[in-house]
PDB file of N, CA and C in Angstrom:
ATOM      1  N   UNK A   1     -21.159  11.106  11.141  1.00  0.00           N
ATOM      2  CA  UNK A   1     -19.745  10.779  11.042  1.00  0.00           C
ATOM      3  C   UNK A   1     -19.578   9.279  10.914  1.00  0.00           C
ATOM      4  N   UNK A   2     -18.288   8.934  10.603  1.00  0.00           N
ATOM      5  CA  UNK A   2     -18.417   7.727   9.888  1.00  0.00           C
ATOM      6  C   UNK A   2     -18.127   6.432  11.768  1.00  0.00           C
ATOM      7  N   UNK A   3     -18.902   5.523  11.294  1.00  0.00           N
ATOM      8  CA  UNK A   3     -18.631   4.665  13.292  1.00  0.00           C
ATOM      9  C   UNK A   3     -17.267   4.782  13.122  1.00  0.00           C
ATOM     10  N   UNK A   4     -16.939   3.959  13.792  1.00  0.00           N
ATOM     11  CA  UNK A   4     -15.369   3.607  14.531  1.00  0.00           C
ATOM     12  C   UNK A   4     -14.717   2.283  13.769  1.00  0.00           C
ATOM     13  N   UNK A   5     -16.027   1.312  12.733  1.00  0.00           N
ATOM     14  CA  UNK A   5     -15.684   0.276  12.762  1.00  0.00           C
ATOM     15  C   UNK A   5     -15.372   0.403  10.969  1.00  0.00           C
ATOM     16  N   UNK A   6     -15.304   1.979  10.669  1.00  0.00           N
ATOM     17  CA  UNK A   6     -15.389   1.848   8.952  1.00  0.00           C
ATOM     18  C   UNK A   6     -14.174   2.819   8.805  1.00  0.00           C
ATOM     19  N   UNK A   7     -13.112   3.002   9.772  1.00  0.00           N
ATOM     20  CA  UNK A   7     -12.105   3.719   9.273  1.00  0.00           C
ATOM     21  C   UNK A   7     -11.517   3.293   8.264  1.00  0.00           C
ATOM     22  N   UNK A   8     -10.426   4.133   7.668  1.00  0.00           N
ATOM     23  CA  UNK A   8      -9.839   3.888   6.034  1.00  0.00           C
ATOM     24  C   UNK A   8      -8.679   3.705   6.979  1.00  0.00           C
ATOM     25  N   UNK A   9      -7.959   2.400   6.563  1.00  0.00           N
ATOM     26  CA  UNK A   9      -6.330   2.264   6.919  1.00  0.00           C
ATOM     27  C   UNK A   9      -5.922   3.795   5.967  1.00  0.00           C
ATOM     28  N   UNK A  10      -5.174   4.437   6.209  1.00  0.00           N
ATOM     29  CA  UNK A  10      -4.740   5.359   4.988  1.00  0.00           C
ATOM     30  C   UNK A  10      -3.248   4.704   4.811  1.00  0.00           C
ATOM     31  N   UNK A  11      -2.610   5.005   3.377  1.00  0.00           N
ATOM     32  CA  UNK A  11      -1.325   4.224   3.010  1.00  0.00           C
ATOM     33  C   UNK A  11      -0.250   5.170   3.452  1.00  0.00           C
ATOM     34  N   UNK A  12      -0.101   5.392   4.421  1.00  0.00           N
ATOM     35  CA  UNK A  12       1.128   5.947   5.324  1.00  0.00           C
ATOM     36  C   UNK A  12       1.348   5.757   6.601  1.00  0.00           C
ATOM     37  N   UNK A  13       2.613   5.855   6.906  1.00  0.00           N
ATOM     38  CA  UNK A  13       2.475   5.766   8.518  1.00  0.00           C
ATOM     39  C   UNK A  13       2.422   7.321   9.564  1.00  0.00           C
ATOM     40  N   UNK A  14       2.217   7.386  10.704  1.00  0.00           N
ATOM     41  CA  UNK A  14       1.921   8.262  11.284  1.00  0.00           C
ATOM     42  C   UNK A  14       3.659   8.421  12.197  1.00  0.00           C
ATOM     43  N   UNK A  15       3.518   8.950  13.324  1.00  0.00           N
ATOM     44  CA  UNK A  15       4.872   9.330  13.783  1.00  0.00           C
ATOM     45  C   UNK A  15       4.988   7.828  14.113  1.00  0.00           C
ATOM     46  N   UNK A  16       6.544   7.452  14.773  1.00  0.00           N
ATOM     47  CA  UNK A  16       6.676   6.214  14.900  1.00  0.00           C
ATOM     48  C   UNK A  16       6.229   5.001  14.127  1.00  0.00           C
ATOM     49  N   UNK A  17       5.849   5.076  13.147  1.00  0.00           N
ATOM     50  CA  UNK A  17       5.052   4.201  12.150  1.00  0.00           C
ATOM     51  C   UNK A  17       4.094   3.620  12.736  1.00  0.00           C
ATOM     52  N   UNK A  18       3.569   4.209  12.961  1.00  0.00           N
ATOM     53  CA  UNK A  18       1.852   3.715  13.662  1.00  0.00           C
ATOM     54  C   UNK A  18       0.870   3.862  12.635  1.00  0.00           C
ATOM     55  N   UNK A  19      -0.005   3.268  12.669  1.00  0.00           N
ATOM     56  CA  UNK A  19      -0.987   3.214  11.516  1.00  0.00           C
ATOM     57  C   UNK A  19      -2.149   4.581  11.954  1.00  0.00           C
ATOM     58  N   UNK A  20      -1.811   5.178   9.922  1.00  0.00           N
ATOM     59  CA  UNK A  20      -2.620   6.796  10.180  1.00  0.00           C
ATOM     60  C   UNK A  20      -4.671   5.676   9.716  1.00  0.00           C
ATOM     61  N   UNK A  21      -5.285   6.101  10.192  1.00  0.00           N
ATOM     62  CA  UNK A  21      -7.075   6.340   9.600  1.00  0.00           C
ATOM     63  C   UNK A  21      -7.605   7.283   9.124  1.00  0.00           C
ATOM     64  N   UNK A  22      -8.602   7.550   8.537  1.00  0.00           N
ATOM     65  CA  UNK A  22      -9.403   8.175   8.206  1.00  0.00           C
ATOM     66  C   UNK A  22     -10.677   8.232   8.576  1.00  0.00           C
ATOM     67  N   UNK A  23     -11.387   9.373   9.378  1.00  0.00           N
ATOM     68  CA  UNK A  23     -12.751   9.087   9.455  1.00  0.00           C
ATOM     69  C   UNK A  23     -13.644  10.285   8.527  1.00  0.00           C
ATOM     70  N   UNK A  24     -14.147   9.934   7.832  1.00  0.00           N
ATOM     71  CA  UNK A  24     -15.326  10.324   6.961  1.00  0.00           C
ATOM     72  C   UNK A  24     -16.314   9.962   6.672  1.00  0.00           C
ATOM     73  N   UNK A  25     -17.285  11.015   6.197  1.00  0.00           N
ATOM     74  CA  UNK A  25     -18.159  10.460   5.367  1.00  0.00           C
ATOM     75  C   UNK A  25     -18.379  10.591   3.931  1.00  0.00           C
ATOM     76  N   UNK A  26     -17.375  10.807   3.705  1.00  0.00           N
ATOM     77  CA  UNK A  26     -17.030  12.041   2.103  1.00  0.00           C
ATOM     78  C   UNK A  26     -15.808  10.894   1.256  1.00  0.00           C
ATOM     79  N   UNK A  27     -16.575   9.513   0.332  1.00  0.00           N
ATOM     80  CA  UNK A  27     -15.515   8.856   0.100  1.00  0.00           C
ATOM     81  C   UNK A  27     -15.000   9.391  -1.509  1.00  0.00           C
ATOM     82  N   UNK A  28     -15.050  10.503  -1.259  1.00  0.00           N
ATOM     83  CA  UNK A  28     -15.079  11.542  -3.008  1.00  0.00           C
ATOM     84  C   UNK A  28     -14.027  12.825  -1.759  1.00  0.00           C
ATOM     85  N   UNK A  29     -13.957  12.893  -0.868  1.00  0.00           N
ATOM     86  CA  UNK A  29     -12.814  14.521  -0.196  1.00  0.00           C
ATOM     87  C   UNK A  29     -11.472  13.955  -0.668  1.00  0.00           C
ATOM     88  N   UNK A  30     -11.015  15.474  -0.541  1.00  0.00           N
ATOM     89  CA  UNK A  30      -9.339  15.670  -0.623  1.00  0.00           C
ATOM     90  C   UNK A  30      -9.126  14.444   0.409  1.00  0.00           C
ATOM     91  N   UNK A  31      -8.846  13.887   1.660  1.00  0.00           N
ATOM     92  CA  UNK A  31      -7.961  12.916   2.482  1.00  0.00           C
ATOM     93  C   UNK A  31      -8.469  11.380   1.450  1.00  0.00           C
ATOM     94  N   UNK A  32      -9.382  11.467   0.863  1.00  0.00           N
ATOM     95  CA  UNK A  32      -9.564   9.839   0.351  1.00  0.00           C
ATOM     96  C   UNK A  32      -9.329  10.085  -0.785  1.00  0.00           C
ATOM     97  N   UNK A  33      -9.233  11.160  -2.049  1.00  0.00           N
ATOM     98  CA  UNK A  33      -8.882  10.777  -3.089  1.00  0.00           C
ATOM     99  C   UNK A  33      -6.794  11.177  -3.082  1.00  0.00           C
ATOM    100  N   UNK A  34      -6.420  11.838  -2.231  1.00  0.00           N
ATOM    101  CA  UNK A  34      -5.271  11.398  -1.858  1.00  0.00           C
ATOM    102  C   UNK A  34      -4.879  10.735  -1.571  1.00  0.00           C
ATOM    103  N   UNK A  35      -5.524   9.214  -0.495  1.00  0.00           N
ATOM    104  CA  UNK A  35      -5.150   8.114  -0.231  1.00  0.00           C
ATOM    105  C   UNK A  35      -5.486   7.383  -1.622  1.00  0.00           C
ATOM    106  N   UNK A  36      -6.124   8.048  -2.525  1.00  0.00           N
ATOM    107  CA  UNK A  36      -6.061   6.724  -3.692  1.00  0.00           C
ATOM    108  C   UNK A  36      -5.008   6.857  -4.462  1.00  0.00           C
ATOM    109  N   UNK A  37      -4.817   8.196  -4.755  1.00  0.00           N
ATOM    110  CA  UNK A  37      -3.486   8.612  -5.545  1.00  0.00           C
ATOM    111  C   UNK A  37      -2.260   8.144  -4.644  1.00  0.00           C
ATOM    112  N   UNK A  38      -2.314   7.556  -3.367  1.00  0.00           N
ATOM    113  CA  UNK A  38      -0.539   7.545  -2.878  1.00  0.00           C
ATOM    114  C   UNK A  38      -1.028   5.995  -3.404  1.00  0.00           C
ATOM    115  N   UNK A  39      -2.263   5.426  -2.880  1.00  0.00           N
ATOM    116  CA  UNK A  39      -2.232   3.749  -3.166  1.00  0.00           C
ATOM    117  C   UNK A  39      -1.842   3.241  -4.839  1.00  0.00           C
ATOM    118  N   UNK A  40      -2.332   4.536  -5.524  1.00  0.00           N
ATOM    119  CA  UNK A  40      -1.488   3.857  -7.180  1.00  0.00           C
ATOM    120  C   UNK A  40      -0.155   4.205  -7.290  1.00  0.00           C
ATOM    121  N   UNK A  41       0.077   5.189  -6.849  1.00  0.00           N
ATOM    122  CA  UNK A  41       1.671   5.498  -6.639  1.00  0.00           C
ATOM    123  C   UNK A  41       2.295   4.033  -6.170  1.00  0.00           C
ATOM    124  N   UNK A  42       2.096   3.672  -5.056  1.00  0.00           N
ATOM    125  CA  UNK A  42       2.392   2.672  -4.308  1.00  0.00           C
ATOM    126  C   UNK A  42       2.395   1.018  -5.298  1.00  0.00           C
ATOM    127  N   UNK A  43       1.150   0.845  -5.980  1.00  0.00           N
ATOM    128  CA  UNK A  43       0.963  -0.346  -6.554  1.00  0.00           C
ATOM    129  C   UNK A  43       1.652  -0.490  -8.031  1.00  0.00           C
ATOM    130  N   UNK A  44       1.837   1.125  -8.543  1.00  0.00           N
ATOM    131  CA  UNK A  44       2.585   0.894  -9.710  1.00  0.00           C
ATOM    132  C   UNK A  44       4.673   1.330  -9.595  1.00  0.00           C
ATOM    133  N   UNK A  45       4.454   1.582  -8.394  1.00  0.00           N
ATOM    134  CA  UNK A  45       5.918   1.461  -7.887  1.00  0.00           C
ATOM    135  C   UNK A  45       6.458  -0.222  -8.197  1.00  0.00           C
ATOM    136  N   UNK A  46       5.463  -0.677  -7.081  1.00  0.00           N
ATOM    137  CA  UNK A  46       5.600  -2.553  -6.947  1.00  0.00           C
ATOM    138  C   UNK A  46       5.894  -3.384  -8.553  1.00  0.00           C
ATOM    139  N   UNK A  47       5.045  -2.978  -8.897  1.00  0.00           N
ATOM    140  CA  UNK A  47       4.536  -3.670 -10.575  1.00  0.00           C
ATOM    141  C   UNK A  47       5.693  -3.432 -11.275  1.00  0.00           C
ATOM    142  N   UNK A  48       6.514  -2.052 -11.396  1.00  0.00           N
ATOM    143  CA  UNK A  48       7.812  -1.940 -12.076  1.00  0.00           C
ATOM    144  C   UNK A  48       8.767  -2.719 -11.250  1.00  0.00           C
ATOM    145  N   UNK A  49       8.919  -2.531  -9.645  1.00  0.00           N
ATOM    146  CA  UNK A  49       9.832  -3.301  -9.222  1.00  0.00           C
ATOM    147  C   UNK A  49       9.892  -4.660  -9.026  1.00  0.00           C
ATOM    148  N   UNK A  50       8.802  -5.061  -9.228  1.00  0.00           N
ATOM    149  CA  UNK A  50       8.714  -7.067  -9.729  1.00  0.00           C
ATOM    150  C   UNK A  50       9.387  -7.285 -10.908  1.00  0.00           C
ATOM    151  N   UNK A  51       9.145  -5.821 -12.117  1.00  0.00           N
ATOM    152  CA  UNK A  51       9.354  -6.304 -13.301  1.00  0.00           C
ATOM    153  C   UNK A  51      10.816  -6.232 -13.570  1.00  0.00           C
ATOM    154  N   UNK A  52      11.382  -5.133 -12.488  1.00  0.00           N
ATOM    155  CA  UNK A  52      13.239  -5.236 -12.691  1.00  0.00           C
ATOM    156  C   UNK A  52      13.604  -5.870 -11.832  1.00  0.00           C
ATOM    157  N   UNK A  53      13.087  -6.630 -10.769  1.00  0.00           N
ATOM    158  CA  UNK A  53      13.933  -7.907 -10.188  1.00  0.00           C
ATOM    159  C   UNK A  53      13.705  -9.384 -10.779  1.00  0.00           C
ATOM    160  N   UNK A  54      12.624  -9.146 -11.740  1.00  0.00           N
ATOM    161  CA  UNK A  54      12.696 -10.150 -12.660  1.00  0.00           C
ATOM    162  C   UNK A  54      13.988 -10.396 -13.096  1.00  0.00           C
ATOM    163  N   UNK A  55      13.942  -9.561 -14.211  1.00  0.00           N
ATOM    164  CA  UNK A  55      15.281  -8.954 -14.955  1.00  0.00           C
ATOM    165  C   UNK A  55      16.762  -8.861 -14.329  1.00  0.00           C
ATOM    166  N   UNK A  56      16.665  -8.682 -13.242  1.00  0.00           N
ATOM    167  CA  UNK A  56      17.848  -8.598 -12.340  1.00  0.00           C
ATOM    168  C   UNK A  56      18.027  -9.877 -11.842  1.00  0.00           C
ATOM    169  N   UNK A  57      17.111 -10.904 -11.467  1.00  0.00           N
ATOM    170  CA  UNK A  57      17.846 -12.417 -10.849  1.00  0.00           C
ATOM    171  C   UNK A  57      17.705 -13.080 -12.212  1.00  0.00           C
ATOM    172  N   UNK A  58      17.767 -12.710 -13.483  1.00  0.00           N
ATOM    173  CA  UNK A  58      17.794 -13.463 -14.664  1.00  0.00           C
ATOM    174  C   UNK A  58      19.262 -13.393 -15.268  1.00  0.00           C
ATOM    175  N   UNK A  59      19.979 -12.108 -14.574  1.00  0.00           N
ATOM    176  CA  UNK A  59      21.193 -11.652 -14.633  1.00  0.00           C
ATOM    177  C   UNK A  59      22.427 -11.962 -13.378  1.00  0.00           C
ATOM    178  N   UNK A  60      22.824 -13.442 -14.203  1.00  0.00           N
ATOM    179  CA  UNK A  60      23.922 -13.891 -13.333  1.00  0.00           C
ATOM    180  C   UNK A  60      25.218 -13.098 -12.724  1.00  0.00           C
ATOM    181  N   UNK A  61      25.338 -12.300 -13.221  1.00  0.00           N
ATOM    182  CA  UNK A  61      26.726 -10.998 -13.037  1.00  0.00           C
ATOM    183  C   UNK A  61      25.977  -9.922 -11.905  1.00  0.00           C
ATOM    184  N   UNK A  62      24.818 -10.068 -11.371  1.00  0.00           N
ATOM    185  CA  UNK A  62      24.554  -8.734 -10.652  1.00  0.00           C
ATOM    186  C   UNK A  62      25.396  -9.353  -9.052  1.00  0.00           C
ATOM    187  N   UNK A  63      25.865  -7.592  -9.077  1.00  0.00           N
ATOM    188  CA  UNK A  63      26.679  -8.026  -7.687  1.00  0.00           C
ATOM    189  C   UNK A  63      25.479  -7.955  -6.419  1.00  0.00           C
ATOM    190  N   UNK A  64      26.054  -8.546  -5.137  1.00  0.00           N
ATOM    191  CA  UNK A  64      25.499  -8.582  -3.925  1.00  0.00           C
ATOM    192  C   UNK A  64      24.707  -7.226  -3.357  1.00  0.00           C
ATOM    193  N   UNK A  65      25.457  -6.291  -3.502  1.00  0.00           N
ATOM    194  CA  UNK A  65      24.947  -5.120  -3.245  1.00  0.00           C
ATOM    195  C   UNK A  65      23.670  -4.951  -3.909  1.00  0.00           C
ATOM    196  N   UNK A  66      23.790  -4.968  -5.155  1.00  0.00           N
ATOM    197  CA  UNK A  66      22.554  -5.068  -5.961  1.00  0.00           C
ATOM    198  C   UNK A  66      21.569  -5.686  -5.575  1.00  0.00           C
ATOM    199  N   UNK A  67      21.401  -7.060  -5.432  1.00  0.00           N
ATOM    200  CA  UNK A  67      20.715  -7.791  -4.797  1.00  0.00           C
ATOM    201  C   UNK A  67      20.109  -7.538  -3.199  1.00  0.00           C
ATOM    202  N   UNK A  68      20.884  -6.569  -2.666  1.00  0.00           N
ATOM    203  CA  UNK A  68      20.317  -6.391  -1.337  1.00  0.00           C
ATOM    204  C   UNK A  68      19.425  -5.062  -1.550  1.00  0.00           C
ATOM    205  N   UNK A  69      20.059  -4.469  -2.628  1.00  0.00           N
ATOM    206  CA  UNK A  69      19.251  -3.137  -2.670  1.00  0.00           C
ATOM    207  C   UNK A  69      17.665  -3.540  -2.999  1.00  0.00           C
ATOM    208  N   UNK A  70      17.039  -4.709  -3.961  1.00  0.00           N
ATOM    209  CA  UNK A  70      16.525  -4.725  -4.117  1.00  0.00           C
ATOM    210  C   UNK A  70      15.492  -5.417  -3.310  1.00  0.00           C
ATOM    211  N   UNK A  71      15.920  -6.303  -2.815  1.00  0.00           N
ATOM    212  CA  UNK A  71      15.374  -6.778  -1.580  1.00  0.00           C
ATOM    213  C   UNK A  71      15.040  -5.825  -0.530  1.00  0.00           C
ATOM    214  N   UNK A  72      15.678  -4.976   0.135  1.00  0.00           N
ATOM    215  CA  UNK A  72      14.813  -4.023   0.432  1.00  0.00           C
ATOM    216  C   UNK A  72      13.777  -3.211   0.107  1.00  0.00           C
ATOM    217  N   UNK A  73      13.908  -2.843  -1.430  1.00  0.00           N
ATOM    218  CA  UNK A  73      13.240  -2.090  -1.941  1.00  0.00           C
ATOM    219  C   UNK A  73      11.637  -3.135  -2.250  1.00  0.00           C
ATOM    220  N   UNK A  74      11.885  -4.208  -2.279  1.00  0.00           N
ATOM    221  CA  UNK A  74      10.709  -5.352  -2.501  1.00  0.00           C
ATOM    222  C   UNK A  74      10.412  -5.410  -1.179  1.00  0.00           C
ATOM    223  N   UNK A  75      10.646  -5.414  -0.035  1.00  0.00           N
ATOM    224  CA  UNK A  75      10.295  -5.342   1.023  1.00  0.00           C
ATOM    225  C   UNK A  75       9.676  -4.639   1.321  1.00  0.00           C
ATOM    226  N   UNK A  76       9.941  -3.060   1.283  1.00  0.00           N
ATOM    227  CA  UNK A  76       9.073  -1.680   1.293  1.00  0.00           C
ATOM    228  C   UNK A  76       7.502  -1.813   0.465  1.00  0.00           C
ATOM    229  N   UNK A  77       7.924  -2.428  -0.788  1.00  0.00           N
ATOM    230  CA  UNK A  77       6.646  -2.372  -1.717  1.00  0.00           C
ATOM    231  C   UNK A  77       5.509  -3.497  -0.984  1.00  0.00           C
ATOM    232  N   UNK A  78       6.191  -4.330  -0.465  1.00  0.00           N
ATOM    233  CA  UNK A  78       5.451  -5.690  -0.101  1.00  0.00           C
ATOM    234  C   UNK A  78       4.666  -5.078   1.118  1.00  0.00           C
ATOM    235  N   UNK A  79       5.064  -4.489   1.756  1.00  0.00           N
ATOM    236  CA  UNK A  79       4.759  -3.526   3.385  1.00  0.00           C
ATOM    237  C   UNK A  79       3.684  -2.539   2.662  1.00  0.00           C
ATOM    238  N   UNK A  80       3.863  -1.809   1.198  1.00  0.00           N
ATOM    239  CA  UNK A  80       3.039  -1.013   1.420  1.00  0.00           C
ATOM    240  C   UNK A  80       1.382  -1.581   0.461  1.00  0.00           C
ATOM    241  N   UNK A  81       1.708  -2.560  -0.157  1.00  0.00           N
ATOM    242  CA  UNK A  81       1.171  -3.467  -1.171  1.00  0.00           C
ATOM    243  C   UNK A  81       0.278  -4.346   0.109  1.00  0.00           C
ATOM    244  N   UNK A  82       0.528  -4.971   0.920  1.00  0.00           N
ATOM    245  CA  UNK A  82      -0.026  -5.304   2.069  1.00  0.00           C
ATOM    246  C   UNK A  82      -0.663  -4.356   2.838  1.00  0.00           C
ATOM    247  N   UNK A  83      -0.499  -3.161   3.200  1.00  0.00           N
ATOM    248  CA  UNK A  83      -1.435  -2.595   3.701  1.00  0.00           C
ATOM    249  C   UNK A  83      -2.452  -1.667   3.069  1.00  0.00           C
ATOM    250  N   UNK A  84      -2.534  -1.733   1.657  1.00  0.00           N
ATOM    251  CA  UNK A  84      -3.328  -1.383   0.525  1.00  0.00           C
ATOM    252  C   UNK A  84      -4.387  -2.674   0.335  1.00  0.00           C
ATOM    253  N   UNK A  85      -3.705  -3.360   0.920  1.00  0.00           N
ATOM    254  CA  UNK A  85      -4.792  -4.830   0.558  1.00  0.00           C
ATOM    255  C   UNK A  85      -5.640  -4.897   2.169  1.00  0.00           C
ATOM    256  N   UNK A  86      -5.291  -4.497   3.079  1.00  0.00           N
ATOM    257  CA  UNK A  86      -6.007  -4.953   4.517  1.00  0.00           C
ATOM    258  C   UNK A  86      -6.436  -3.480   3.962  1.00  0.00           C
ATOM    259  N   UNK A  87      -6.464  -2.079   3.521  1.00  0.00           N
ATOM    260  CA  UNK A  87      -7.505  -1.468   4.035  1.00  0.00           C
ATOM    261  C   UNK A  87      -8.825  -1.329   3.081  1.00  0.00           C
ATOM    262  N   UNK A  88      -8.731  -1.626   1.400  1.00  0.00           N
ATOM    263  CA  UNK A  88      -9.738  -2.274   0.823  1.00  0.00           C
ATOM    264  C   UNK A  88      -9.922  -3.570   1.195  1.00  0.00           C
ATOM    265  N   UNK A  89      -9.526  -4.810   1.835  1.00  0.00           N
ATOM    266  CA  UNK A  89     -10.448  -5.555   2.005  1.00  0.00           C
ATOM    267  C   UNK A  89     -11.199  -4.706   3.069  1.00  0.00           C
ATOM    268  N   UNK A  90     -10.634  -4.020   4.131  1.00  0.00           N
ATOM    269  CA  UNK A  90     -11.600  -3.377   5.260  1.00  0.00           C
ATOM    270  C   UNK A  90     -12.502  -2.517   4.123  1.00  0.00           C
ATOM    271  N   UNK A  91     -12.811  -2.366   3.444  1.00  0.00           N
ATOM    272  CA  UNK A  91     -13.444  -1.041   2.777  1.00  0.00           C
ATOM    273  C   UNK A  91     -14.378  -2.130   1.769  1.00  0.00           C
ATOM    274  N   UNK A  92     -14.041  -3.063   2.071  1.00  0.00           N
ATOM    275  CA  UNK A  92     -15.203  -4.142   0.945  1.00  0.00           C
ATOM    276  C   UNK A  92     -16.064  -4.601   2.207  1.00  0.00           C
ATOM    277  N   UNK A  93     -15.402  -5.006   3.366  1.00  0.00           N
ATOM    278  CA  UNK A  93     -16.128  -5.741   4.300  1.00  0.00           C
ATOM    279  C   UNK A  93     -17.332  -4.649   4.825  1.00  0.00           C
ATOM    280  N   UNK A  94     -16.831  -3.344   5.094  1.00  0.00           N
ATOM    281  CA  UNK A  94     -17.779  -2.720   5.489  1.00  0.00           C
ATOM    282  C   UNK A  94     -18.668  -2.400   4.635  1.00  0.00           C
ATOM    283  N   UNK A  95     -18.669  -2.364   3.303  1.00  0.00           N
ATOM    284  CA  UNK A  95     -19.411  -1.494   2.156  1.00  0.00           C
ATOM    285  C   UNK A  95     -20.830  -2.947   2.040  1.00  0.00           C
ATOM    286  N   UNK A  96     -20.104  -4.262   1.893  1.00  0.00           N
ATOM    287  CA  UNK A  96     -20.908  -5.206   2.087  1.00  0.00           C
ATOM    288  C   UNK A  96     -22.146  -4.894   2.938  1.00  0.00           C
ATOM    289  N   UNK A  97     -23.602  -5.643   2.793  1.00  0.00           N
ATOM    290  CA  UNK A  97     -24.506  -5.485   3.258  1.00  0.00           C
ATOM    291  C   UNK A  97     -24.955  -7.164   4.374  1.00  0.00           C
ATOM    292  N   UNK A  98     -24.866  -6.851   5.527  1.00  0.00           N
ATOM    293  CA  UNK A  98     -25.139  -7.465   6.258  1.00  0.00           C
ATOM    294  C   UNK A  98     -26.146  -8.273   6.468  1.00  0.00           C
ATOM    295  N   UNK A  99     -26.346  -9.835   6.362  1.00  0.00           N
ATOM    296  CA  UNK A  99     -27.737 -10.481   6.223  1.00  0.00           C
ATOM    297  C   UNK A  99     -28.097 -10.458   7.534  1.00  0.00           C
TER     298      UNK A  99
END
């Protein structure tokens, strides 16, 4: 079984938003190639929503509301875009070979 020190952050939260893991040894099973499919879900969510708040603060007429909607919604992506990045760097650090 996989130690304690090579869990997978997985890209969701658990009850209370607590951070869910993964322990395996199977980086090819249903729980890890589902965590890869929510992590592109997740990264190509972000990538469109950079590309319409581009577009949207280039547009002097957008009302306030607008602007807050999206700010949240960049917030969410940034939260889940950040913890896609701490659990491959965790998944590079461990895969690395120790001198």
């Amino acid at each position: 079984m996989t130690a304690p020190n090579e869990l997978r952050l997985l890209p969701w939260s658990g009850p209370e938003g607590k951070p869910c893991y993964l322990s395996t040894d199977e980086r090819g099973g249903y729980m890890s190639r589902l965590a890869d499919n929510v992590e592109a879900v997740q990264l190509g969510t972000a990538a469109e929503l950079l590309e319409e708040t581009s577009e949207t603060l280039n547009n002097r007429d957008v009302a306030f509301d607008e602007m807050r909607r999206m700010a949240r919604e960049l917030s969410a992506a940034l939260r889940d875009v950040l913890r896609i990045a701490t659990s491959r760097g965790h998944l590079l650090e461990v895969g690395e070979p120790r001198l």
